[in-house]
N, C-alpha and C. Protein backbone atom coordinates (compact mmCIF):
# COMPACT_ATOMS: atom_id res chain seq x y z
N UNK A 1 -12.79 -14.35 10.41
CA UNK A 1 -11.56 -13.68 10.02
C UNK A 1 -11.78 -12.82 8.79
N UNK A 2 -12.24 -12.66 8.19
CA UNK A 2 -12.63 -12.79 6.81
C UNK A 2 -13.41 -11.72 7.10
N UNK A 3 -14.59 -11.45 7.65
CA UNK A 3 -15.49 -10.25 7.66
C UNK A 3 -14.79 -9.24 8.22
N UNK A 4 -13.97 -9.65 9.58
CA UNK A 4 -12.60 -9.00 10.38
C UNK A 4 -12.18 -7.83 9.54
N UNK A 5 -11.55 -9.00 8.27
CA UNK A 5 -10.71 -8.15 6.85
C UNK A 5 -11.67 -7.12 5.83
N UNK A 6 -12.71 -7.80 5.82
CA UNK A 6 -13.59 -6.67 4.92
C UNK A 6 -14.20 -5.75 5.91
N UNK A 7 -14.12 -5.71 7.11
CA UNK A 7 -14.03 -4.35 8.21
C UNK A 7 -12.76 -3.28 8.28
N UNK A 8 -11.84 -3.72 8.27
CA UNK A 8 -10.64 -3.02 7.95
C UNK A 8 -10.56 -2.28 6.61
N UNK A 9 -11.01 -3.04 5.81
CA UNK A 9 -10.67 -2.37 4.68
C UNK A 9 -12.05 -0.98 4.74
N UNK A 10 -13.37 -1.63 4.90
CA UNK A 10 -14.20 -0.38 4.88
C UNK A 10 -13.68 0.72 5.55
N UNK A 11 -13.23 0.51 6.51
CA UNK A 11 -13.05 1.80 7.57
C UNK A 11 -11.98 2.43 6.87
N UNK A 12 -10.81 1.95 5.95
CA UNK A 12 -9.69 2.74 5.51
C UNK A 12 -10.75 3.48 4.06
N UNK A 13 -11.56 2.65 3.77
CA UNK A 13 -12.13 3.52 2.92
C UNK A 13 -12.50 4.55 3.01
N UNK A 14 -13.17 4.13 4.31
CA UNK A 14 -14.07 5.77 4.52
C UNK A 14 -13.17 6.83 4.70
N UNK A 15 -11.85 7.01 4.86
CA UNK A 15 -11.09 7.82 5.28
C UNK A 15 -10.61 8.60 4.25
N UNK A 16 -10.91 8.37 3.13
CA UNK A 16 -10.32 8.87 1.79
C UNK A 16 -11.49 8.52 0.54
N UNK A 17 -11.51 9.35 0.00
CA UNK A 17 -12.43 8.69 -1.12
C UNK A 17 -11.58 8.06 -2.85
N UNK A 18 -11.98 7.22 -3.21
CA UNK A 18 -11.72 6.82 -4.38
C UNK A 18 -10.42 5.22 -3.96
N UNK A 19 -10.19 4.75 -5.07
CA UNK A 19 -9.09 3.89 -4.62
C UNK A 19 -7.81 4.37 -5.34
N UNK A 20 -6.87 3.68 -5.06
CA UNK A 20 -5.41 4.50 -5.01
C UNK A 20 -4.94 4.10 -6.33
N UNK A 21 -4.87 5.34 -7.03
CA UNK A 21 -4.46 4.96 -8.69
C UNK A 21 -2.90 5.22 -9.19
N UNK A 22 -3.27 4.42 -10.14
CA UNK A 22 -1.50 3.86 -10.99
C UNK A 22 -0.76 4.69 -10.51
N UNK A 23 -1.01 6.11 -10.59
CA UNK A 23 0.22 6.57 -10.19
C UNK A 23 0.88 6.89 -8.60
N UNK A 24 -0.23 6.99 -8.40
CA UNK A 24 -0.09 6.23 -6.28
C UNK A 24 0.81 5.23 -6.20
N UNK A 25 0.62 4.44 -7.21
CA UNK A 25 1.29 2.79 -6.92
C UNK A 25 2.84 3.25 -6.99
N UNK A 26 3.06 4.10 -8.45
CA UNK A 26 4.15 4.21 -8.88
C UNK A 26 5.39 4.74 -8.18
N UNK A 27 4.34 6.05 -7.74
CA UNK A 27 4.98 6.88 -6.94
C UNK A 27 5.55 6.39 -5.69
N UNK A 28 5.02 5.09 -4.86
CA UNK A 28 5.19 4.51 -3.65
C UNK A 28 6.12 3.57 -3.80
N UNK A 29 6.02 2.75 -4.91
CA UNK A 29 6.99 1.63 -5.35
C UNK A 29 8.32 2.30 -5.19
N UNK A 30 8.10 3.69 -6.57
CA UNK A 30 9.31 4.07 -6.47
C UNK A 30 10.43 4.80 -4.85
N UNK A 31 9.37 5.54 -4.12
CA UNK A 31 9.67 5.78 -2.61
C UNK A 31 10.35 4.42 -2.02
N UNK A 32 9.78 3.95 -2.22
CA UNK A 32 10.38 3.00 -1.43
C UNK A 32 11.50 1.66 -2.06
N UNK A 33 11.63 1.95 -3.10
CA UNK A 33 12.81 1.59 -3.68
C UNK A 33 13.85 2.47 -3.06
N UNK A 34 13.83 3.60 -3.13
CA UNK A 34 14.69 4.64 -2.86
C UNK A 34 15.13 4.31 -1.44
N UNK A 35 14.36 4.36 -0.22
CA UNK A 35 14.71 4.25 1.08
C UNK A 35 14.90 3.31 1.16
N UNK A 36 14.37 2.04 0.74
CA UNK A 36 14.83 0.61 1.48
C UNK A 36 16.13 0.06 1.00
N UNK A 37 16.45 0.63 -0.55
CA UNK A 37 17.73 0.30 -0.97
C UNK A 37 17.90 -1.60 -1.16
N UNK A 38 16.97 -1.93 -1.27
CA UNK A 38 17.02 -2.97 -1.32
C UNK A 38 17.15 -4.47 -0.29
N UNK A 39 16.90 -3.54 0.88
CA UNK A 39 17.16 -4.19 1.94
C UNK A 39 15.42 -4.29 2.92
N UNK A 40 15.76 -5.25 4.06
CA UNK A 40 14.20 -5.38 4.79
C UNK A 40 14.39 -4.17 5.62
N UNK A 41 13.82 -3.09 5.99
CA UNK A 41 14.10 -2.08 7.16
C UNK A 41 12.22 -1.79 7.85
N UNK A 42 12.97 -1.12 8.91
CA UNK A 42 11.50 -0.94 9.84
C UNK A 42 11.45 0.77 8.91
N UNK A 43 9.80 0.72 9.21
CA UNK A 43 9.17 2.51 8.46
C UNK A 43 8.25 2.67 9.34
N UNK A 44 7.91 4.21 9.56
CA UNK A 44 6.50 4.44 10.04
C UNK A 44 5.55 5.10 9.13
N UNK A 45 4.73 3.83 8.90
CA UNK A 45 3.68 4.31 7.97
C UNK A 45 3.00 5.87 7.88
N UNK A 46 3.15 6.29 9.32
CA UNK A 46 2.20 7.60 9.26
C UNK A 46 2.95 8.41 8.56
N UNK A 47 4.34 8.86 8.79
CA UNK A 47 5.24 9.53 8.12
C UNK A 47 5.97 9.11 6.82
N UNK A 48 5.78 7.94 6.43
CA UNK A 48 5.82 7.59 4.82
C UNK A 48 5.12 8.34 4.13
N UNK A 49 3.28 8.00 4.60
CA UNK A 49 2.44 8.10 3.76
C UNK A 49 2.63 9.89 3.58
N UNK A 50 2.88 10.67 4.54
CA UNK A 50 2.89 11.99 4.58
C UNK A 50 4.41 12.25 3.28
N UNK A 51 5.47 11.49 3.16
CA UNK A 51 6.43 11.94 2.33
C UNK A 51 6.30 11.79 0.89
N UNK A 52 5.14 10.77 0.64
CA UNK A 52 4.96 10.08 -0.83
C UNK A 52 4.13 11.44 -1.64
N UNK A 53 4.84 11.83 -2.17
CA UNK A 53 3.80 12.77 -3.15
C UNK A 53 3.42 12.12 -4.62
N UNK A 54 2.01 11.99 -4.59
CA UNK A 54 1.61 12.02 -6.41
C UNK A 54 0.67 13.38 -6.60
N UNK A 55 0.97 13.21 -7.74
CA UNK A 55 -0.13 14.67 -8.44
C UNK A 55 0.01 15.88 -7.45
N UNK A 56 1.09 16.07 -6.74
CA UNK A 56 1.76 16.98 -5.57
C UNK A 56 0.61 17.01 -4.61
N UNK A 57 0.35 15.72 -4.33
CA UNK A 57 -0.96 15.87 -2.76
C UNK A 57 0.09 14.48 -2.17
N UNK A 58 0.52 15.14 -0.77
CA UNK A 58 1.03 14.15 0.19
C UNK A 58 0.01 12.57 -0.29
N UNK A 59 0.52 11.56 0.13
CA UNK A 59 -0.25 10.54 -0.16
C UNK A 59 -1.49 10.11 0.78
N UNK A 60 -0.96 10.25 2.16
CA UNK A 60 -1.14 10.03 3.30
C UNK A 60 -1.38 8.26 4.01
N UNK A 61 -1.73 8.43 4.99
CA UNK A 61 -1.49 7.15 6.29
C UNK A 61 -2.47 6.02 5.25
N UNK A 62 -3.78 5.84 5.10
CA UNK A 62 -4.95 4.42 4.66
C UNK A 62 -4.36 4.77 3.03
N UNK A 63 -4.04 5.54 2.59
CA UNK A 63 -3.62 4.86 1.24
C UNK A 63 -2.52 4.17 0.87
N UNK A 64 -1.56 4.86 1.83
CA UNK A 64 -0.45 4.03 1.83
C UNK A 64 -0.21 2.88 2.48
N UNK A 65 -1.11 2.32 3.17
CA UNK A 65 -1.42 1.16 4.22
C UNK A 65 -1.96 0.28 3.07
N UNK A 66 -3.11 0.93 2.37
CA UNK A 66 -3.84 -0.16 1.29
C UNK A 66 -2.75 -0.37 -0.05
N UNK A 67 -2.07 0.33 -0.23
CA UNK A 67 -1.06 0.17 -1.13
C UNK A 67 0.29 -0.96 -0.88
N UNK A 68 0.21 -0.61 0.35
CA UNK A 68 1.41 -1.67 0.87
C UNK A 68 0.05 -2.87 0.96
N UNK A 69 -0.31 -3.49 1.18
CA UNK A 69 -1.42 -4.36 1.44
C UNK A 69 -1.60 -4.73 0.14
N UNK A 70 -1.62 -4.12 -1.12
CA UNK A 70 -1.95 -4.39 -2.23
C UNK A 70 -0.54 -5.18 -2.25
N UNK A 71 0.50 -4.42 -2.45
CA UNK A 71 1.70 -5.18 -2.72
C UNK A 71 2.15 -6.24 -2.26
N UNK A 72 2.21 -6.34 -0.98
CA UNK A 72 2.21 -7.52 -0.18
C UNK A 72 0.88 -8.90 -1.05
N UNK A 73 -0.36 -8.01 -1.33
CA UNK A 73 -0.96 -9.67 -1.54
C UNK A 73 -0.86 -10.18 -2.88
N UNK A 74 -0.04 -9.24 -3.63
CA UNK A 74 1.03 -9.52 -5.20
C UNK A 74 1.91 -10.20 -5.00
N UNK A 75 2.60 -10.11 -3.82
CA UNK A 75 3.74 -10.74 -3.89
C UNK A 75 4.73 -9.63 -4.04
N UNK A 76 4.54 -8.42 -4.10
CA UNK A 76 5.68 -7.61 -4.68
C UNK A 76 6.28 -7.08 -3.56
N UNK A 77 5.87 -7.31 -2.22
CA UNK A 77 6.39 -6.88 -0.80
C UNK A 77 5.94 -7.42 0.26
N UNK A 78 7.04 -8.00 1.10
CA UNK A 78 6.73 -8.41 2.35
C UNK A 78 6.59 -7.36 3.63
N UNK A 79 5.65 -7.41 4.14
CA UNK A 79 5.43 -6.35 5.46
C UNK A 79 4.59 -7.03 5.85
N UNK A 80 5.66 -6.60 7.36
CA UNK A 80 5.32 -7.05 8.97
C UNK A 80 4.83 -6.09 9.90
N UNK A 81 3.83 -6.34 10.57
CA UNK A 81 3.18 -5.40 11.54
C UNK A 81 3.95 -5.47 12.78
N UNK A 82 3.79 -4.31 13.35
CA UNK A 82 4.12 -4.69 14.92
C UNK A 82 4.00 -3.51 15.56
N UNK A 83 2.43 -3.39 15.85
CA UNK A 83 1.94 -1.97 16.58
C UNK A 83 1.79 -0.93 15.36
N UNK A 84 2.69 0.45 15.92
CA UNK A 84 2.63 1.31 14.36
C UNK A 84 3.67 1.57 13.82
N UNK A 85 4.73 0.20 13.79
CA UNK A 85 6.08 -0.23 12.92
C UNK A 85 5.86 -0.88 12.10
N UNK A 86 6.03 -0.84 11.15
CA UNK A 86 6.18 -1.72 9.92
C UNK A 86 7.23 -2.24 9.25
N UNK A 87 7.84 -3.51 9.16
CA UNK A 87 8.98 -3.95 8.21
C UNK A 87 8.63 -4.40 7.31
N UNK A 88 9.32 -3.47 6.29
CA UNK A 88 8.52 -3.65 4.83
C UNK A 88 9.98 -4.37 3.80
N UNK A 89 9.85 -4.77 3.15
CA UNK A 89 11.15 -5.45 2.18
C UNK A 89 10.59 -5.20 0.83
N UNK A 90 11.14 -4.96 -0.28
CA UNK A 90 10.42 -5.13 -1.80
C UNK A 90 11.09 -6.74 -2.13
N UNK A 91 10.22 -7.29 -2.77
CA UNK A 91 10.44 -8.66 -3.61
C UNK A 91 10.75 -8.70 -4.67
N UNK A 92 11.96 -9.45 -5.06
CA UNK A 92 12.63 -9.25 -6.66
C UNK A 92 11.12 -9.79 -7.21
N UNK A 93 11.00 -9.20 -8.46
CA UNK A 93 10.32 -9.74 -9.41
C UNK A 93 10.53 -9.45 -10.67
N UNK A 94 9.82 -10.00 -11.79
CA UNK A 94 10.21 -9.74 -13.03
C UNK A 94 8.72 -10.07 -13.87
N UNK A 95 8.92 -8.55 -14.99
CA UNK A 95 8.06 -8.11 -15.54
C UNK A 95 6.78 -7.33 -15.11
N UNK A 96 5.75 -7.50 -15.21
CA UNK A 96 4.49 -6.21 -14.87
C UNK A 96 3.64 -7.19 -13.76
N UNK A 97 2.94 -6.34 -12.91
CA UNK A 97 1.92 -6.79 -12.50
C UNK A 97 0.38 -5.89 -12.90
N UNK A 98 -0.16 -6.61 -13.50
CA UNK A 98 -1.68 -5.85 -13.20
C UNK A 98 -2.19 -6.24 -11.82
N UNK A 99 -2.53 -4.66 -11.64
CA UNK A 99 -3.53 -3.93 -10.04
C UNK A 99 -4.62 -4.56 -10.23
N UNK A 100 -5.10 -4.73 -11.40
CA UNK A 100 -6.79 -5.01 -11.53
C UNK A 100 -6.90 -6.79 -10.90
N UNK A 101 -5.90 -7.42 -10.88
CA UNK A 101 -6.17 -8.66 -10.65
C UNK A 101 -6.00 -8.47 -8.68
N UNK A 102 -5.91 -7.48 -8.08
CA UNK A 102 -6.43 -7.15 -6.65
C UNK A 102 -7.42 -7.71 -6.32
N UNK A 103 -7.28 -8.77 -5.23
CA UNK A 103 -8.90 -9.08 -4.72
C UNK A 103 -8.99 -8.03 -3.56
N UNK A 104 -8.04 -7.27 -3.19
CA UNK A 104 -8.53 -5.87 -2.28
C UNK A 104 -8.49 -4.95 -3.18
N UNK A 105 -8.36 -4.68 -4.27
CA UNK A 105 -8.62 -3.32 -5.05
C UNK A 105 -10.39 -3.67 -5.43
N UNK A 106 -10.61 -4.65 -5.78
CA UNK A 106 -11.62 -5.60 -6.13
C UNK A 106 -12.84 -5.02 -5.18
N UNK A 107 -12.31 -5.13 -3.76
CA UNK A 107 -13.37 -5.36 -3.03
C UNK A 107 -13.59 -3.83 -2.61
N UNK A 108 -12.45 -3.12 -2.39
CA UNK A 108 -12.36 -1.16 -2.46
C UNK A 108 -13.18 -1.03 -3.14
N UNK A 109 -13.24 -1.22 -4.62
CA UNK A 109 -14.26 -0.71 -6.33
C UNK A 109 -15.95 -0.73 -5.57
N UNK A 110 -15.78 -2.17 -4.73
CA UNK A 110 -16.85 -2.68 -4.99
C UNK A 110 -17.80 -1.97 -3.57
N UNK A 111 -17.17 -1.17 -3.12
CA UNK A 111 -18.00 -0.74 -2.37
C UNK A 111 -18.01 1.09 -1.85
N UNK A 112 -17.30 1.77 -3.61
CA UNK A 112 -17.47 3.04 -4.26
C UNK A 112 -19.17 3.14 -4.73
């Protein structure tokens, strides 16, 4: 299962170079504060990732997949697969999270 997961992640790597920085995060958090309104709703990732702008470059589809993936294994969002639907929810939380404590940002770094 496990090698499964560090296959997935290579292949989203290769699709983009670098890993997805602070302001990627910010910019997505905040997107999706905005649309979900606080509620669980279905999204399609392909056309998210195309609406999220940072540094005015669309975000696109594997960063915004590894971003939600990041969040989800924080705790800061629940998302559900189902084909190429996604139900995504944000999770109350309180105060900061550091990115760096990612064991998938971790393992992205580690194979730049």
């Amino acid at each position: 299962h496990e090698a499964l997961e560090e296959k997935k992640y290579i292949e989203r790597f290769e699709c983009f170079s670098g890993v997805p920085n602070i302001e990627e995060f910010r910019e997505t958090f905040k997107h999706l504060t905005r649309v979900l309104g606080g509620k669980q709703k279905k999204i399609c990732p392909f056309l998210m990732g195309r609406s999220i702008k940072a540094e005015n470059e669309a975000l696109g589809y594997y960063r915004f997949m590894i971003i939600l993936d990041v969040l989800q294994e924080m705790n800061l969002a629940t998302v559900k697969k189902n084909g190429d639907e996604l139900t995504v929810k944000l999770n109350s939380f309180s105060g900061k999270t550091n990115l760096d404590d990612s064991a998938i940002l971790k393992r992205i770094k580690a194979l730049e």
